[in-house]
N, C-alpha and C. Protein backbone atom coordinates (compact mmCIF):
# COMPACT_ATOMS: atom_id res chain seq x y z
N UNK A 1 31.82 87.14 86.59
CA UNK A 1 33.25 87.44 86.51
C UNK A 1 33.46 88.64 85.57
N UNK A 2 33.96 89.75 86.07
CA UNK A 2 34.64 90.70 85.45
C UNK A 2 35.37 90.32 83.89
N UNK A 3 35.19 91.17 82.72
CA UNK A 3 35.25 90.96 81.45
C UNK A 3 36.68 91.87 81.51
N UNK A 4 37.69 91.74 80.69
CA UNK A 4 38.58 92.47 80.22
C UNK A 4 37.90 93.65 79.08
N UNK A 5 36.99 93.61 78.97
CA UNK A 5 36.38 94.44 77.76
C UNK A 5 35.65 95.50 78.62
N UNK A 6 35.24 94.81 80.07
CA UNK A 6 34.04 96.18 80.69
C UNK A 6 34.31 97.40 81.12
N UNK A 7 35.53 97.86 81.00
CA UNK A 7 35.84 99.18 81.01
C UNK A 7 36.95 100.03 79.80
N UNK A 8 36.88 99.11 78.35
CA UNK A 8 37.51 99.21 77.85
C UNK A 8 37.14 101.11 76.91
N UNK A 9 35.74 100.51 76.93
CA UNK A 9 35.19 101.72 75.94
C UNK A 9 35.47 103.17 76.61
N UNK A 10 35.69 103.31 78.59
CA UNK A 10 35.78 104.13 79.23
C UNK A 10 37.02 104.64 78.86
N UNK A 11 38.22 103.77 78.87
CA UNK A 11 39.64 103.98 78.51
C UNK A 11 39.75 104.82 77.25
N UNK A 12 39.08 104.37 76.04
CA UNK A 12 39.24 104.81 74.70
C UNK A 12 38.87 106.49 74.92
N UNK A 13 37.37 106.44 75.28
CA UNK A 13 36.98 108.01 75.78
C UNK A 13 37.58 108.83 76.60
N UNK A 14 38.71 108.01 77.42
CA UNK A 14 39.34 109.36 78.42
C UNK A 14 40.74 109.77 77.45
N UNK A 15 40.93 108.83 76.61
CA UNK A 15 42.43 109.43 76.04
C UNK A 15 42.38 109.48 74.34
N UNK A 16 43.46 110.95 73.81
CA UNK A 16 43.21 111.24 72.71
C UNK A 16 44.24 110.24 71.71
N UNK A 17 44.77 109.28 71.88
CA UNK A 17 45.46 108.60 71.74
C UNK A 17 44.67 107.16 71.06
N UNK A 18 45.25 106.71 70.17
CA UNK A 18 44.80 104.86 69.73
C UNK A 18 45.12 104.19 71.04
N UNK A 19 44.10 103.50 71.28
CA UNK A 19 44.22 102.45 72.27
C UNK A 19 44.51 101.05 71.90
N UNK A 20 45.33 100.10 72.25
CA UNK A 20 45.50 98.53 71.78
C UNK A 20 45.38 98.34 72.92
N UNK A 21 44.82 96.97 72.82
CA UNK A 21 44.05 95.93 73.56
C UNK A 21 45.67 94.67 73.44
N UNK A 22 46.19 94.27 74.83
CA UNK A 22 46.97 93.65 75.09
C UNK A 22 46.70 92.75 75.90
N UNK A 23 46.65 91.74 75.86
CA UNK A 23 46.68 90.63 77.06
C UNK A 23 44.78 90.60 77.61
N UNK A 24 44.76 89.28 77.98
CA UNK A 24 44.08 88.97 79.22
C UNK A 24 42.77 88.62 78.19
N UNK A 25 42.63 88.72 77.15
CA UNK A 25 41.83 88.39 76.17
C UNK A 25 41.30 87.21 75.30
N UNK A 26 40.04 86.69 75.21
CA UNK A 26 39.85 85.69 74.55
C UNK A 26 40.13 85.55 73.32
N UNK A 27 39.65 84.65 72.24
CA UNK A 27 39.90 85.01 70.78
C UNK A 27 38.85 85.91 70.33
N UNK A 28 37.57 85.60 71.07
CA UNK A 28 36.33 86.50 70.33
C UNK A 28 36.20 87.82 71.22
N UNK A 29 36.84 87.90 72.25
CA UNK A 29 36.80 89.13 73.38
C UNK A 29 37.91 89.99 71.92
N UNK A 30 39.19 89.12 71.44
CA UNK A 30 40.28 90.23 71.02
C UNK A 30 39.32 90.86 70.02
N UNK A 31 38.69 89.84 68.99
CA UNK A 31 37.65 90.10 67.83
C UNK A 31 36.69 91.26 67.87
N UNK A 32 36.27 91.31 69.35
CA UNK A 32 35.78 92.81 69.69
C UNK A 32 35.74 94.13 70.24
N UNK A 33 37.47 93.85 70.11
CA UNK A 33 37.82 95.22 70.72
C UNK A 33 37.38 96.60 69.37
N UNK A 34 37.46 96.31 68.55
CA UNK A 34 37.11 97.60 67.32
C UNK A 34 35.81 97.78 68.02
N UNK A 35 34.97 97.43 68.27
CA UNK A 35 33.92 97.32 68.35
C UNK A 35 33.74 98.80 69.76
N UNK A 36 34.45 98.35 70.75
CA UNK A 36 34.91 99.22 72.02
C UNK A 36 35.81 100.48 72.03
N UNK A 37 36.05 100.34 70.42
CA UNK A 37 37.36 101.54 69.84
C UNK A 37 38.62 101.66 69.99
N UNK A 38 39.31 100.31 70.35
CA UNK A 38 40.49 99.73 70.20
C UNK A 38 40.62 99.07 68.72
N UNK A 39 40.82 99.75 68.14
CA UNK A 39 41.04 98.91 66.74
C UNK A 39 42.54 98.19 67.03
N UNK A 40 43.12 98.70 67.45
CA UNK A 40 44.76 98.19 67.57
C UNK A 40 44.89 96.47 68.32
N UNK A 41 44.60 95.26 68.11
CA UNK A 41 44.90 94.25 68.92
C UNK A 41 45.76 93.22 68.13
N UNK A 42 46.68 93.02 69.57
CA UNK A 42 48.03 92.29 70.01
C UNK A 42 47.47 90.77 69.74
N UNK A 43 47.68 90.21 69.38
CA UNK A 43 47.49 88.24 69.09
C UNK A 43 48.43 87.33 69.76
N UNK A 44 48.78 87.27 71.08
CA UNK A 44 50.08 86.85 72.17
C UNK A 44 49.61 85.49 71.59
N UNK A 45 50.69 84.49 72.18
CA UNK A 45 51.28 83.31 72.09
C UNK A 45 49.87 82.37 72.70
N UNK A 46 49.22 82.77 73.71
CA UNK A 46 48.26 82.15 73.94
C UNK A 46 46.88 81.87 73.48
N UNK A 47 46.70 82.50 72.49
CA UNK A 47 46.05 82.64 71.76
C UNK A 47 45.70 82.08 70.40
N UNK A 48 47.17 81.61 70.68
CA UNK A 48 47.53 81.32 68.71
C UNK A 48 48.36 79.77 68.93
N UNK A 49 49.34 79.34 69.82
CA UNK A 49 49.95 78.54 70.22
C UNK A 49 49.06 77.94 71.54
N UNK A 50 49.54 75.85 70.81
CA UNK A 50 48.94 75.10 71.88
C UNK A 50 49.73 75.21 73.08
N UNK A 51 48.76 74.96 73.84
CA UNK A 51 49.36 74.86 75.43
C UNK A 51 50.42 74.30 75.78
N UNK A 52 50.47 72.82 75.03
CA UNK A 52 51.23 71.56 75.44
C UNK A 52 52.04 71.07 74.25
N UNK A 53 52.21 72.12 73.26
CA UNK A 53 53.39 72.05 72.31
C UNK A 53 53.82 72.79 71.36
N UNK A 54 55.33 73.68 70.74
CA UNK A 54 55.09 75.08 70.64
C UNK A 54 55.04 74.75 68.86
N UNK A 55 53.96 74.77 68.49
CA UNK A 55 52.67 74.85 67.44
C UNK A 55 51.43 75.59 67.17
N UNK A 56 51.20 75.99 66.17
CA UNK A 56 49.91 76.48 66.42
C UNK A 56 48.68 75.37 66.86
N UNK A 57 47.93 75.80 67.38
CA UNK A 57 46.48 75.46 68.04
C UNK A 57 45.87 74.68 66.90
N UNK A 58 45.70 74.65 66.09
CA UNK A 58 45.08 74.30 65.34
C UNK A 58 45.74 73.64 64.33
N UNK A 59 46.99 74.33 64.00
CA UNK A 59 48.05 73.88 63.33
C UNK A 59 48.37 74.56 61.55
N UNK A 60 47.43 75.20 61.80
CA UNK A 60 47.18 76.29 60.24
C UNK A 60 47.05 77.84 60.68
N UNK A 61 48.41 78.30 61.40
CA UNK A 61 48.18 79.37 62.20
C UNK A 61 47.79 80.76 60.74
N UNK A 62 48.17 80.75 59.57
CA UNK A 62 47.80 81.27 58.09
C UNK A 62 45.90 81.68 57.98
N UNK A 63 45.23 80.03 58.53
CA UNK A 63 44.23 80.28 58.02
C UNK A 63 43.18 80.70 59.77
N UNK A 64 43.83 81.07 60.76
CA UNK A 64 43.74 81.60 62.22
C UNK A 64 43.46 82.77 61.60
N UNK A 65 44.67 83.03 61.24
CA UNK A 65 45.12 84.94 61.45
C UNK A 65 44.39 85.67 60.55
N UNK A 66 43.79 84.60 59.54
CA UNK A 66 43.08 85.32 58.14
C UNK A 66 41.69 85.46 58.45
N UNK A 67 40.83 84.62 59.49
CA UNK A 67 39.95 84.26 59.92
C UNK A 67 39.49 85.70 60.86
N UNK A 68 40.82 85.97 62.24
CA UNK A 68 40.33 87.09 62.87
C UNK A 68 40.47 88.06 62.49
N UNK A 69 41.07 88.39 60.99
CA UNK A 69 41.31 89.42 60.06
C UNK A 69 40.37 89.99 59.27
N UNK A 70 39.41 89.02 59.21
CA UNK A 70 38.21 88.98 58.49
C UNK A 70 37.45 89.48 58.77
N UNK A 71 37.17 89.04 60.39
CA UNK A 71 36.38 89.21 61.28
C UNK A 71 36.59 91.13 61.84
N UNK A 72 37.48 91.05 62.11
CA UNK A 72 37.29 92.58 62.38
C UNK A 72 37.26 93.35 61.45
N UNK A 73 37.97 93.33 60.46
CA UNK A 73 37.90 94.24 59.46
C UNK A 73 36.52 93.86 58.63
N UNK A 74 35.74 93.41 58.74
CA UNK A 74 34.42 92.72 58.49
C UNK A 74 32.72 94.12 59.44
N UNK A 75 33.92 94.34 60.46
CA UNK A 75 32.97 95.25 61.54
C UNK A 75 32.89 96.91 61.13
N UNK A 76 31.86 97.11 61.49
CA UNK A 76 31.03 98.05 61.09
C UNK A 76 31.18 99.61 61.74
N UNK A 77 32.24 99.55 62.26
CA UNK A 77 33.17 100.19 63.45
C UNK A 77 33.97 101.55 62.58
């Protein structure tokens, strides 16, 4: 199955512009967009909020956001 990431790095190289990464993304797919040269990524509702009640996923959406914050700004990019 086709990755939202496999033509991402092509995108970054055709335009002189910051690229953000929007939609269609896992949590560890969003985690590696710096990586592809999208430093810019969007954190939508699905991502962060449970399916089946409007809460965070986990319910400590603070220690989520600090986690994939870490994580990219952690990269070597």
């Amino acid at each position: 199955m086709p990755s939202p990431l496999d033509e991402l790095r092509e995108v970054v190289n055709a335009v002189k512009i910051p690229v953000q990464a929007v939609g269609g993304l896992s949590l560890e797919q969003a985690i590696q967009c710096p990586q592809y040269g999208a430093p810019l990524v969007v954190l939508g509702a699905p991502l962060t909020i449970d399916a089946d009640a409007f809460k965070t996923a986990d319910g400590d959406l603070e220690s989520s956001l600090r986690m994939i914050c870490e994580a990219i700004h952690s990269q070597n990019v």
